[in-house]
Protein backbone atom coordinates (compact mmCIF):
# COMPACT_ATOMS: atom_id res chain seq x y z
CA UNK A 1 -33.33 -110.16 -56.55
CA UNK A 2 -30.10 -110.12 -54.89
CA UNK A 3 -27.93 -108.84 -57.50
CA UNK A 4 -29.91 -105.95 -59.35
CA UNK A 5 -26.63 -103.65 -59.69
CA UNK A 6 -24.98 -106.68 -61.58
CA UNK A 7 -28.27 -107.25 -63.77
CA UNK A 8 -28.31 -103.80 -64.73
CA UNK A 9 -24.30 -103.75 -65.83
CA UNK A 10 -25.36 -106.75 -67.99
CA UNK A 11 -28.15 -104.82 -69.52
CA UNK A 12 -26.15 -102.28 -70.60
CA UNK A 13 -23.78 -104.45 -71.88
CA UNK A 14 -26.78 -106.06 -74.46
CA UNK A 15 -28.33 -102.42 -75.45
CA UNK A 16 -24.46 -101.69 -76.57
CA UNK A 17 -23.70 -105.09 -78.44
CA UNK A 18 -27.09 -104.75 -79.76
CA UNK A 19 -25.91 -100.63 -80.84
CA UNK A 20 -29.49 -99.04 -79.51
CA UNK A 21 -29.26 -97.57 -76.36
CA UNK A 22 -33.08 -96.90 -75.75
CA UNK A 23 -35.28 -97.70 -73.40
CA UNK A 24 -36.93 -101.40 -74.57
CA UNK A 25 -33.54 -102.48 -75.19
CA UNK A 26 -32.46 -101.80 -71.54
CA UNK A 27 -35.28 -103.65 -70.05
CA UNK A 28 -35.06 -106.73 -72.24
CA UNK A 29 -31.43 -106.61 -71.46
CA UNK A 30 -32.19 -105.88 -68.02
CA UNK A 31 -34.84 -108.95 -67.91
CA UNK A 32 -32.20 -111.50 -69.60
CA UNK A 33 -29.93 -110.37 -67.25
CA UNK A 34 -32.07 -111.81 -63.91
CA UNK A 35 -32.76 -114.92 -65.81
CA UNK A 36 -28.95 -115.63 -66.99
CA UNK A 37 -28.28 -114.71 -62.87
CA UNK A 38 -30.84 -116.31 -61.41
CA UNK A 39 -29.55 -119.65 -63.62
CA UNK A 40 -26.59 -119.50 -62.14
CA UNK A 41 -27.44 -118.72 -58.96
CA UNK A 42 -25.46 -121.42 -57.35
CA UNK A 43 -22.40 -120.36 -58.88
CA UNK A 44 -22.77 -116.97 -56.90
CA UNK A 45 -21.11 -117.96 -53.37
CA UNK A 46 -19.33 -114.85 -53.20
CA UNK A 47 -20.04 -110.94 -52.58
CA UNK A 48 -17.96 -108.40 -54.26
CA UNK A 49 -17.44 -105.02 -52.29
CA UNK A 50 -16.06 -102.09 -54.16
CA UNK A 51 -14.29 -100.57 -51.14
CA UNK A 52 -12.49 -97.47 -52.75
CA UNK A 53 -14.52 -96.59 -56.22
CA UNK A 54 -11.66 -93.87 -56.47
CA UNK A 55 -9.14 -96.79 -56.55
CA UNK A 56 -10.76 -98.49 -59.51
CA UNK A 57 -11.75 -95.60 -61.33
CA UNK A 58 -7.76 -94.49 -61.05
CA UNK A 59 -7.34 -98.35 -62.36
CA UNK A 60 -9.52 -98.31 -65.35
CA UNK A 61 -8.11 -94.66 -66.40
CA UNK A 62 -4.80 -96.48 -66.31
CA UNK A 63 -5.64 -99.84 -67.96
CA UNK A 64 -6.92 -97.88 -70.87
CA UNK A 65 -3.76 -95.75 -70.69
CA UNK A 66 -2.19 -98.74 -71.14
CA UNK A 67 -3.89 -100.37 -73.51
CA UNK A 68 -3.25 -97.33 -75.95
CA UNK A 69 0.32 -97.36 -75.28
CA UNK A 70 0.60 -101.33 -75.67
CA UNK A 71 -1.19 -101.31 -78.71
CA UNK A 72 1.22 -99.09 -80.07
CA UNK A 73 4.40 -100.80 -79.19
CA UNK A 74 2.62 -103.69 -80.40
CA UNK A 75 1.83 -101.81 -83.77
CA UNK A 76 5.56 -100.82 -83.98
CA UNK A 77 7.29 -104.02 -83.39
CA UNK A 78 4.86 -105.82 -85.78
CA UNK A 79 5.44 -102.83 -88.73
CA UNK A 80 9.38 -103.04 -88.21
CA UNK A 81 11.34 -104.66 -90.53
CA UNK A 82 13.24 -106.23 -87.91
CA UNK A 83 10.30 -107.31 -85.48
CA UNK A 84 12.50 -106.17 -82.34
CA UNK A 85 11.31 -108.50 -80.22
CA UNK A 86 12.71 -109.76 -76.41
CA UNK A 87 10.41 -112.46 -75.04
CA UNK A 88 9.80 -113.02 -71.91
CA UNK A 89 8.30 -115.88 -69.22
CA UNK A 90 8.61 -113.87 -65.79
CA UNK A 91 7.59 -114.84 -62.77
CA UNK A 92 5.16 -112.36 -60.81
CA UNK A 93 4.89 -112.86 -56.94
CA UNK A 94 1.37 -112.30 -55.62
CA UNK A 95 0.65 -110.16 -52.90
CA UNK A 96 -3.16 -111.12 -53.33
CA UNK A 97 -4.97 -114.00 -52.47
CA UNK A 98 -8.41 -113.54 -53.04
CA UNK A 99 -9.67 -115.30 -56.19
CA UNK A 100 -11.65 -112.62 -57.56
CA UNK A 101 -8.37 -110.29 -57.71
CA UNK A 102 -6.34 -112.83 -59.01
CA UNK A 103 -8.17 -112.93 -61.55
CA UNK A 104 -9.03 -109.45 -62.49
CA UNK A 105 -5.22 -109.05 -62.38
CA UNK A 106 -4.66 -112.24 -64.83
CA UNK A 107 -7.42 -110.52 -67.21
CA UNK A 108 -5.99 -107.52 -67.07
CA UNK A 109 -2.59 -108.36 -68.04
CA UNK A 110 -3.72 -110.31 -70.51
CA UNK A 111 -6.25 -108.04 -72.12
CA UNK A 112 -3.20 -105.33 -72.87
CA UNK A 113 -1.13 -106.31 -75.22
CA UNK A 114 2.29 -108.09 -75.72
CA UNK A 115 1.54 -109.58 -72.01
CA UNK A 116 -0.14 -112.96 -71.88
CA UNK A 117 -0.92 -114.34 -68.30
CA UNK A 118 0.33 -117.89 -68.64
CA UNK A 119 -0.31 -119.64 -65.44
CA UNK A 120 -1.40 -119.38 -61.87
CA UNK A 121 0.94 -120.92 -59.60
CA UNK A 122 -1.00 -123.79 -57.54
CA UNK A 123 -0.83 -122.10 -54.19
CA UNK A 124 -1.82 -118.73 -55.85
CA UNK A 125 1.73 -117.15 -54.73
CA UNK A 126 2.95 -116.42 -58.31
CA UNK A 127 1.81 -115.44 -61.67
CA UNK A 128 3.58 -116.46 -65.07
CA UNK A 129 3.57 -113.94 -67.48
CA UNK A 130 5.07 -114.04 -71.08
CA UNK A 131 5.92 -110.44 -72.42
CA UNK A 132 6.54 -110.01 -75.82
CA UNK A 133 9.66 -107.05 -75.54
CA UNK A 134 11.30 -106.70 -72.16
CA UNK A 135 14.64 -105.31 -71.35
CA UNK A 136 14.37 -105.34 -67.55
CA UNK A 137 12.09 -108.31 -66.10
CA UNK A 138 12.27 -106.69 -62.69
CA UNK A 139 10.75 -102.92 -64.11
CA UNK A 140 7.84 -105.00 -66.13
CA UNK A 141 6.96 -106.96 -62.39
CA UNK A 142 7.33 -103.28 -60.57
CA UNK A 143 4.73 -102.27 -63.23
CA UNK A 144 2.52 -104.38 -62.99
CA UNK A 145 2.31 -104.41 -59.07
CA UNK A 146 2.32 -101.06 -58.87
CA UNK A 147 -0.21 -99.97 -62.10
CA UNK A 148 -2.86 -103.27 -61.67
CA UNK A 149 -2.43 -105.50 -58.19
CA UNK A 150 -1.69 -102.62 -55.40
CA UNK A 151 -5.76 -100.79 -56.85
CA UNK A 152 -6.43 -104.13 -57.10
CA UNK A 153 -5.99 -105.15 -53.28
CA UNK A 154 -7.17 -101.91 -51.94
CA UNK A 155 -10.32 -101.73 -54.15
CA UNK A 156 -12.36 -104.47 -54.00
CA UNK A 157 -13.12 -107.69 -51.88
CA UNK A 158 -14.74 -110.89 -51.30
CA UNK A 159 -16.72 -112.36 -49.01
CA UNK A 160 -18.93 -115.41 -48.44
CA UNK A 161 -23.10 -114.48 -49.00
């Protein structure tokens, strides 16, 4: 099987949705995990290499930093009476260019709260981000580059099987 690492991620992630976490549940996860892979084997035209599992154990420790603090911010602005809101389209120049990290990027801003990853600009220079409170456009873009796509670049690649 060439991607048993993958297979067992995705049989952990079936023991969990189903809420058992023993033993049968693993393997029949684990054994619907090689058929949904080997089904889409022909999708899979692309290796991903952790390079620096530091890097993107630093990243997820922040992401869920910041999903807690997002959430609340989000909390606050819905509770207020005045909904303080300042939206936001900004435009967020790439220093990526592999798909895969585009992407995680894109997920990840979109997956916290009061950010929304819009659109992918068609030569994959730019992302366009709406932001639901922003005072400085230019702090939000140094955030983001500097929390998310800088781990990003230096911990993980892609390469051609």
């Amino acid at each position: 099987m060439r991607h048993p690492v993958y297979a067992g991620v995705l049989a952990v992630m079936w023991a969990v949705m189903h809420r058992r976490l023993d033993v049968a549940d693993l393997l029949v996860g684990y054994l619907v995990a090689i058929g949904v892979i080997w089904l889409c084997r022909d999708f899979w035209t692309e290796r991903v290499t952790i390079r620096h599992a530091g890097t993107m154990l630093r990243l997820l420790g922040t992401f869920l930093k910041e999903l807690v603090i997002a959430n609340l911010q989000v909390a606050w602005i819905v509770v207020h009476p005045r909904m303080p809101i300042r939206p936001a389209l900004i435009v967020l120049p790439l220093d990526l260019r592999d798909d895969l990290q585009i992407t995680a990027l894109a997920t990840l801003i979109t997956l916290t709260p009061g950010t929304l990853t819009v659109d992918v600009a068609p030569d994959r220079s730019a992302l366009h981000v709406h932001c639901l409170a922003v005072d400085d456009p230019d702090a939000v873009r140094a955030q983001i580059k500097r929390q998310f796509e800088r781990p990003l670049q230096e911990g993980i690649t892609c390469s051609p099987l």
